[in-house]
C-alpha atoms as a PDB file:
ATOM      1  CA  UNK A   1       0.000   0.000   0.000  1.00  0.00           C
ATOM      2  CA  UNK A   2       3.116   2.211  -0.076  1.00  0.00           C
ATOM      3  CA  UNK A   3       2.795   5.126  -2.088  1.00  0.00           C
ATOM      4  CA  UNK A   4      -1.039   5.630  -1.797  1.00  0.00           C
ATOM      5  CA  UNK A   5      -1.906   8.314   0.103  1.00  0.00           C
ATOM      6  CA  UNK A   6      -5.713   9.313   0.988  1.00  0.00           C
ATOM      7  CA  UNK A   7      -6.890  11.094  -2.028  1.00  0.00           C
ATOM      8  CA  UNK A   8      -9.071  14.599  -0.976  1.00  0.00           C
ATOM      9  CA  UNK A   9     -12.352  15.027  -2.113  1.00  0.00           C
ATOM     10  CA  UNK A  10     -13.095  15.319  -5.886  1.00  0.00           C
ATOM     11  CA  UNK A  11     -13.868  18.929  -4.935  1.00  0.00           C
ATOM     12  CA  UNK A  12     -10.422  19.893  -3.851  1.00  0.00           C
ATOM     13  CA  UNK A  13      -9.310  19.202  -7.890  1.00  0.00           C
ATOM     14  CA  UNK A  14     -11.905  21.566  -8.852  1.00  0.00           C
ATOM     15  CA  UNK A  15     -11.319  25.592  -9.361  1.00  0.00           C
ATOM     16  CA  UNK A  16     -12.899  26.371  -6.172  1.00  0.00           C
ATOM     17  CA  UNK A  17     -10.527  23.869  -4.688  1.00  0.00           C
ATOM     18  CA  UNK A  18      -7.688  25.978  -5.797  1.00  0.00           C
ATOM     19  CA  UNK A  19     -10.050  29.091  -4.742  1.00  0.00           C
ATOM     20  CA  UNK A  20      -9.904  27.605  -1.273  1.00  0.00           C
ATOM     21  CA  UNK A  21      -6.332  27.013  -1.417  1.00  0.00           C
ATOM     22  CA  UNK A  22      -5.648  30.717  -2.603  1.00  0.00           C
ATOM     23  CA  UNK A  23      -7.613  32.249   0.016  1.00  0.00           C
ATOM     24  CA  UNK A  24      -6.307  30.445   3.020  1.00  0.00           C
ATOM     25  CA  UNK A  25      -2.681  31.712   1.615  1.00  0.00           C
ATOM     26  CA  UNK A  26      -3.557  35.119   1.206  1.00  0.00           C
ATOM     27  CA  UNK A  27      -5.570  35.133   4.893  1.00  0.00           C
ATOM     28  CA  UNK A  28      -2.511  33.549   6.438  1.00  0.00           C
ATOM     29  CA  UNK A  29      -0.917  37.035   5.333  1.00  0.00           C
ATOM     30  CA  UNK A  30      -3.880  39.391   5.773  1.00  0.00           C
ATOM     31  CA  UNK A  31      -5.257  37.684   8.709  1.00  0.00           C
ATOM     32  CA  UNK A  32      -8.683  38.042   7.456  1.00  0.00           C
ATOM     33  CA  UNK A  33      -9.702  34.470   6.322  1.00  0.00           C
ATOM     34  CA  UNK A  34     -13.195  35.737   5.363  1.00  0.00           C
ATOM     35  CA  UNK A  35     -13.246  34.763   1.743  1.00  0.00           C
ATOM     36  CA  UNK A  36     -12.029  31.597   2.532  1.00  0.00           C
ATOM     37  CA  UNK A  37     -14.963  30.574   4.810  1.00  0.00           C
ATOM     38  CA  UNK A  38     -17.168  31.948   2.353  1.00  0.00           C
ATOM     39  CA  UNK A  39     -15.552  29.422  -0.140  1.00  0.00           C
ATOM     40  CA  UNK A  40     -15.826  26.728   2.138  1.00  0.00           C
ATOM     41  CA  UNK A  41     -19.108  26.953   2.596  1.00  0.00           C
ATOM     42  CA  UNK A  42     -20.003  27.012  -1.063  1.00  0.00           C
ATOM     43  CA  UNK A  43     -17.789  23.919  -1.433  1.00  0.00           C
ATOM     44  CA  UNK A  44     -19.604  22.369   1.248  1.00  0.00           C
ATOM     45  CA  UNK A  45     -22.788  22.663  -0.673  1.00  0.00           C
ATOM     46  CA  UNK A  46     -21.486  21.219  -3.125  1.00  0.00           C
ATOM     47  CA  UNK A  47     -19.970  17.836  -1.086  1.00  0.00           C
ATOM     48  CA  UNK A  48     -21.846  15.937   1.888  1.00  0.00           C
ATOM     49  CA  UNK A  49     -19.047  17.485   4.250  1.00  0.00           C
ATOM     50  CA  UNK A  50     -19.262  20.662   6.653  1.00  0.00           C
ATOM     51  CA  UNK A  51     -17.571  23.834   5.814  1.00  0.00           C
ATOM     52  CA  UNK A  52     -15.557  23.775   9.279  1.00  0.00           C
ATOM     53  CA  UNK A  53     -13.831  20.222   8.013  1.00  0.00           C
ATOM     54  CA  UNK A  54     -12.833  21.251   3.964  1.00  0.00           C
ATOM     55  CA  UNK A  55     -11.463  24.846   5.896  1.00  0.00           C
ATOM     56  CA  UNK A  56      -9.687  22.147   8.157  1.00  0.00           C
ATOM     57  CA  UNK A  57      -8.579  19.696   5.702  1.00  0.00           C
ATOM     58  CA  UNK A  58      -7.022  22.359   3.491  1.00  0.00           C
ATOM     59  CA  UNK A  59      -5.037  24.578   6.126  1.00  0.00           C
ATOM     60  CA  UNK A  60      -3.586  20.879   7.013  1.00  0.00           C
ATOM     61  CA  UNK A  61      -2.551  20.485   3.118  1.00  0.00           C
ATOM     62  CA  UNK A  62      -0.959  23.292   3.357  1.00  0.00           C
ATOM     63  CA  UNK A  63       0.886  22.857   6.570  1.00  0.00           C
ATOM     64  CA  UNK A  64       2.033  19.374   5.034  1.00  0.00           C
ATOM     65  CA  UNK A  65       2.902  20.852   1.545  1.00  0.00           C
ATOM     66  CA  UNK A  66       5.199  23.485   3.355  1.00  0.00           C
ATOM     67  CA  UNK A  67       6.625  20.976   5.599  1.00  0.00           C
ATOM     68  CA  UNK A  68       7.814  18.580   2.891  1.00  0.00           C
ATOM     69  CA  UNK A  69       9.185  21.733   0.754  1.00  0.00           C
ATOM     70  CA  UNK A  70      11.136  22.776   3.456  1.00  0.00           C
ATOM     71  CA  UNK A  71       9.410  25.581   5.235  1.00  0.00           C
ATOM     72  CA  UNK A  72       9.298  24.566   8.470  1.00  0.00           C
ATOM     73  CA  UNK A  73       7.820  28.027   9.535  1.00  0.00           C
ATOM     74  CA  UNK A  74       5.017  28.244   7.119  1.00  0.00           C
ATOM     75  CA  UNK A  75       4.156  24.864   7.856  1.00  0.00           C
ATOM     76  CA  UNK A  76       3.768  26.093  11.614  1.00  0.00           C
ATOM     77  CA  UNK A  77       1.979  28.777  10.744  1.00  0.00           C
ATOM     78  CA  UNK A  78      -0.739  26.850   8.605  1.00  0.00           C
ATOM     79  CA  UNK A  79      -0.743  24.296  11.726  1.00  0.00           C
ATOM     80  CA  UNK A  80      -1.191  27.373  14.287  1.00  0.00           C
ATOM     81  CA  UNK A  81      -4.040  28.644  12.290  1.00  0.00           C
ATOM     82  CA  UNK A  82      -5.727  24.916  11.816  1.00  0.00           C
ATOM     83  CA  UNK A  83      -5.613  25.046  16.104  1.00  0.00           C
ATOM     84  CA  UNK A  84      -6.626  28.762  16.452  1.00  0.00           C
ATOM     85  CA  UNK A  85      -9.455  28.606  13.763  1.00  0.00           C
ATOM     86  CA  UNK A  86     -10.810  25.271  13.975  1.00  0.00           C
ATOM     87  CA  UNK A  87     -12.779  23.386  16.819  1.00  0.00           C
ATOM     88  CA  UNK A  88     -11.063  20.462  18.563  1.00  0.00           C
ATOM     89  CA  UNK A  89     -12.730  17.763  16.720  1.00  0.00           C
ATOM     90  CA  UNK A  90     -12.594  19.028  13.512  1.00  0.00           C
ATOM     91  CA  UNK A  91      -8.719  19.790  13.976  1.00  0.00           C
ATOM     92  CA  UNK A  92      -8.933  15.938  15.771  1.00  0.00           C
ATOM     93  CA  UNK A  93     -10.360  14.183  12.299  1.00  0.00           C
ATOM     94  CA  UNK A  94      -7.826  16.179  10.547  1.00  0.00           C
ATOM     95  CA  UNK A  95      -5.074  15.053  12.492  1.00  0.00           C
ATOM     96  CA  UNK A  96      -6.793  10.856  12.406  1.00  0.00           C
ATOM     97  CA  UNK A  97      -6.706  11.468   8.060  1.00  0.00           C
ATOM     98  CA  UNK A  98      -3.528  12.454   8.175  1.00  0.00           C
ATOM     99  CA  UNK A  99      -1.983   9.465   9.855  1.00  0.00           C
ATOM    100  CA  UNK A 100      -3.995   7.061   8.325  1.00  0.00           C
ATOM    101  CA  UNK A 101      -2.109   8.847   5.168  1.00  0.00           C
ATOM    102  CA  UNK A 102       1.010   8.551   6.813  1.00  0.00           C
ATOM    103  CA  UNK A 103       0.125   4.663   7.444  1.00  0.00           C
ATOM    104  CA  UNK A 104      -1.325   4.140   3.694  1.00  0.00           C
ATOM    105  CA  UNK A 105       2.096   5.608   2.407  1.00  0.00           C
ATOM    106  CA  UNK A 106       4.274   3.936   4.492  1.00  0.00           C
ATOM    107  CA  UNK A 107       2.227   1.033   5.037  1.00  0.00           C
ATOM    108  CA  UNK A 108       2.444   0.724   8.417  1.00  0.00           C
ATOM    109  CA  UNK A 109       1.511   2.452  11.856  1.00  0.00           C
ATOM    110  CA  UNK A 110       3.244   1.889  14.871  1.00  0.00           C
ATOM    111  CA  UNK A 111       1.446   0.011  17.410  1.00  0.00           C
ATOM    112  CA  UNK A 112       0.466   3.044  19.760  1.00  0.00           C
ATOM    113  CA  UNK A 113      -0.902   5.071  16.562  1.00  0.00           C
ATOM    114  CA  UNK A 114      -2.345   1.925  15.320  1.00  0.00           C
ATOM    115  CA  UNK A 115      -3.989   1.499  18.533  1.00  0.00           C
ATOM    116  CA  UNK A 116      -4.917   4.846  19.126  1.00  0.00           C
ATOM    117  CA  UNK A 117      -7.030   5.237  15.381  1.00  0.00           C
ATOM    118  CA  UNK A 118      -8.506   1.756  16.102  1.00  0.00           C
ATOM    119  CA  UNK A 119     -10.292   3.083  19.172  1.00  0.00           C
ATOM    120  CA  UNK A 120     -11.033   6.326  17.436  1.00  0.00           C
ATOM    121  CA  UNK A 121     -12.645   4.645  14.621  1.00  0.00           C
ATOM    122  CA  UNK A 122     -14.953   2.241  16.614  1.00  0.00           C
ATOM    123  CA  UNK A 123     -17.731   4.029  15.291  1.00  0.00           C
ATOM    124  CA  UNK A 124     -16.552   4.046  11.791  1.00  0.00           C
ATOM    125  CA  UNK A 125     -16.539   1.000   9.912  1.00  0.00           C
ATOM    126  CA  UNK A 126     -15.444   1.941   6.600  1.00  0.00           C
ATOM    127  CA  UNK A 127     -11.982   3.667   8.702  1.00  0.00           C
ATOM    128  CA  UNK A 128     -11.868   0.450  10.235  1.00  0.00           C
ATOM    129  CA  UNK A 129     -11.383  -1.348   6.936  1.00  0.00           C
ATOM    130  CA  UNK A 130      -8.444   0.936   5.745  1.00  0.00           C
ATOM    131  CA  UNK A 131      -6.882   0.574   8.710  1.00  0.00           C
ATOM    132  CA  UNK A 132      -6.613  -3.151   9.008  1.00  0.00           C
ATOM    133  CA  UNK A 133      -4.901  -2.659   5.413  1.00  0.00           C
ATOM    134  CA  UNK A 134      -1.919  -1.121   7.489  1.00  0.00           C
ATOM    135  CA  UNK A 135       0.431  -3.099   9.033  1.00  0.00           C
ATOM    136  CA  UNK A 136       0.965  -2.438  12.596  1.00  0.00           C
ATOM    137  CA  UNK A 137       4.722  -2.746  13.491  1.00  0.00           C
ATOM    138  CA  UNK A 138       7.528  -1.189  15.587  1.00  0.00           C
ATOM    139  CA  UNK A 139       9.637  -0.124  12.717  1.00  0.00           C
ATOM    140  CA  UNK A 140       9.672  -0.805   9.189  1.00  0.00           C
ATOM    141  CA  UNK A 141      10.815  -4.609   8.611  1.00  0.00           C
ATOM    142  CA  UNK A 142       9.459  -5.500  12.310  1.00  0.00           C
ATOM    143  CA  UNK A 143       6.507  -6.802  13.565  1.00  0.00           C
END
Protein backbone atom coordinates (compact mmCIF):
# COMPACT_ATOMS: atom_id res chain seq x y z
CA UNK A 1 0.00 0.00 0.00
CA UNK A 2 3.12 2.21 -0.08
CA UNK A 3 2.80 5.13 -2.09
CA UNK A 4 -1.04 5.63 -1.80
CA UNK A 5 -1.91 8.31 0.10
CA UNK A 6 -5.71 9.31 0.99
CA UNK A 7 -6.89 11.09 -2.03
CA UNK A 8 -9.07 14.60 -0.98
CA UNK A 9 -12.35 15.03 -2.11
CA UNK A 10 -13.09 15.32 -5.89
CA UNK A 11 -13.87 18.93 -4.93
CA UNK A 12 -10.42 19.89 -3.85
CA UNK A 13 -9.31 19.20 -7.89
CA UNK A 14 -11.90 21.57 -8.85
CA UNK A 15 -11.32 25.59 -9.36
CA UNK A 16 -12.90 26.37 -6.17
CA UNK A 17 -10.53 23.87 -4.69
CA UNK A 18 -7.69 25.98 -5.80
CA UNK A 19 -10.05 29.09 -4.74
CA UNK A 20 -9.90 27.61 -1.27
CA UNK A 21 -6.33 27.01 -1.42
CA UNK A 22 -5.65 30.72 -2.60
CA UNK A 23 -7.61 32.25 0.02
CA UNK A 24 -6.31 30.45 3.02
CA UNK A 25 -2.68 31.71 1.61
CA UNK A 26 -3.56 35.12 1.21
CA UNK A 27 -5.57 35.13 4.89
CA UNK A 28 -2.51 33.55 6.44
CA UNK A 29 -0.92 37.04 5.33
CA UNK A 30 -3.88 39.39 5.77
CA UNK A 31 -5.26 37.68 8.71
CA UNK A 32 -8.68 38.04 7.46
CA UNK A 33 -9.70 34.47 6.32
CA UNK A 34 -13.20 35.74 5.36
CA UNK A 35 -13.25 34.76 1.74
CA UNK A 36 -12.03 31.60 2.53
CA UNK A 37 -14.96 30.57 4.81
CA UNK A 38 -17.17 31.95 2.35
CA UNK A 39 -15.55 29.42 -0.14
CA UNK A 40 -15.83 26.73 2.14
CA UNK A 41 -19.11 26.95 2.60
CA UNK A 42 -20.00 27.01 -1.06
CA UNK A 43 -17.79 23.92 -1.43
CA UNK A 44 -19.60 22.37 1.25
CA UNK A 45 -22.79 22.66 -0.67
CA UNK A 46 -21.49 21.22 -3.12
CA UNK A 47 -19.97 17.84 -1.09
CA UNK A 48 -21.85 15.94 1.89
CA UNK A 49 -19.05 17.48 4.25
CA UNK A 50 -19.26 20.66 6.65
CA UNK A 51 -17.57 23.83 5.81
CA UNK A 52 -15.56 23.78 9.28
CA UNK A 53 -13.83 20.22 8.01
CA UNK A 54 -12.83 21.25 3.96
CA UNK A 55 -11.46 24.85 5.90
CA UNK A 56 -9.69 22.15 8.16
CA UNK A 57 -8.58 19.70 5.70
CA UNK A 58 -7.02 22.36 3.49
CA UNK A 59 -5.04 24.58 6.13
CA UNK A 60 -3.59 20.88 7.01
CA UNK A 61 -2.55 20.48 3.12
CA UNK A 62 -0.96 23.29 3.36
CA UNK A 63 0.89 22.86 6.57
CA UNK A 64 2.03 19.37 5.03
CA UNK A 65 2.90 20.85 1.54
CA UNK A 66 5.20 23.49 3.35
CA UNK A 67 6.62 20.98 5.60
CA UNK A 68 7.81 18.58 2.89
CA UNK A 69 9.18 21.73 0.75
CA UNK A 70 11.14 22.78 3.46
CA UNK A 71 9.41 25.58 5.23
CA UNK A 72 9.30 24.57 8.47
CA UNK A 73 7.82 28.03 9.54
CA UNK A 74 5.02 28.24 7.12
CA UNK A 75 4.16 24.86 7.86
CA UNK A 76 3.77 26.09 11.61
CA UNK A 77 1.98 28.78 10.74
CA UNK A 78 -0.74 26.85 8.61
CA UNK A 79 -0.74 24.30 11.73
CA UNK A 80 -1.19 27.37 14.29
CA UNK A 81 -4.04 28.64 12.29
CA UNK A 82 -5.73 24.92 11.82
CA UNK A 83 -5.61 25.05 16.10
CA UNK A 84 -6.63 28.76 16.45
CA UNK A 85 -9.45 28.61 13.76
CA UNK A 86 -10.81 25.27 13.97
CA UNK A 87 -12.78 23.39 16.82
CA UNK A 88 -11.06 20.46 18.56
CA UNK A 89 -12.73 17.76 16.72
CA UNK A 90 -12.59 19.03 13.51
CA UNK A 91 -8.72 19.79 13.98
CA UNK A 92 -8.93 15.94 15.77
CA UNK A 93 -10.36 14.18 12.30
CA UNK A 94 -7.83 16.18 10.55
CA UNK A 95 -5.07 15.05 12.49
CA UNK A 96 -6.79 10.86 12.41
CA UNK A 97 -6.71 11.47 8.06
CA UNK A 98 -3.53 12.45 8.18
CA UNK A 99 -1.98 9.46 9.85
CA UNK A 100 -4.00 7.06 8.32
CA UNK A 101 -2.11 8.85 5.17
CA UNK A 102 1.01 8.55 6.81
CA UNK A 103 0.13 4.66 7.44
CA UNK A 104 -1.33 4.14 3.69
CA UNK A 105 2.10 5.61 2.41
CA UNK A 106 4.27 3.94 4.49
CA UNK A 107 2.23 1.03 5.04
CA UNK A 108 2.44 0.72 8.42
CA UNK A 109 1.51 2.45 11.86
CA UNK A 110 3.24 1.89 14.87
CA UNK A 111 1.45 0.01 17.41
CA UNK A 112 0.47 3.04 19.76
CA UNK A 113 -0.90 5.07 16.56
CA UNK A 114 -2.34 1.92 15.32
CA UNK A 115 -3.99 1.50 18.53
CA UNK A 116 -4.92 4.85 19.13
CA UNK A 117 -7.03 5.24 15.38
CA UNK A 118 -8.51 1.76 16.10
CA UNK A 119 -10.29 3.08 19.17
CA UNK A 120 -11.03 6.33 17.44
CA UNK A 121 -12.64 4.64 14.62
CA UNK A 122 -14.95 2.24 16.61
CA UNK A 123 -17.73 4.03 15.29
CA UNK A 124 -16.55 4.05 11.79
CA UNK A 125 -16.54 1.00 9.91
CA UNK A 126 -15.44 1.94 6.60
CA UNK A 127 -11.98 3.67 8.70
CA UNK A 128 -11.87 0.45 10.23
CA UNK A 129 -11.38 -1.35 6.94
CA UNK A 130 -8.44 0.94 5.75
CA UNK A 131 -6.88 0.57 8.71
CA UNK A 132 -6.61 -3.15 9.01
CA UNK A 133 -4.90 -2.66 5.41
CA UNK A 134 -1.92 -1.12 7.49
CA UNK A 135 0.43 -3.10 9.03
CA UNK A 136 0.96 -2.44 12.60
CA UNK A 137 4.72 -2.75 13.49
CA UNK A 138 7.53 -1.19 15.59
CA UNK A 139 9.64 -0.12 12.72
CA UNK A 140 9.67 -0.81 9.19
CA UNK A 141 10.82 -4.61 8.61
CA UNK A 142 9.46 -5.50 12.31
CA UNK A 143 6.51 -6.80 13.57
Amino acid sequence: MADHPIPLPEIFGSRHGADLRTALVEGRRTGDFSRARRIANHLAAEVRETPAFLFALRLQTLALDAADDGRPDEAQAYHDILVRTCGRDTVQRVEHLRQLGTGLRQGWLTPADHDQLREDFRSHPAMLRILAGIERRTAPGQS
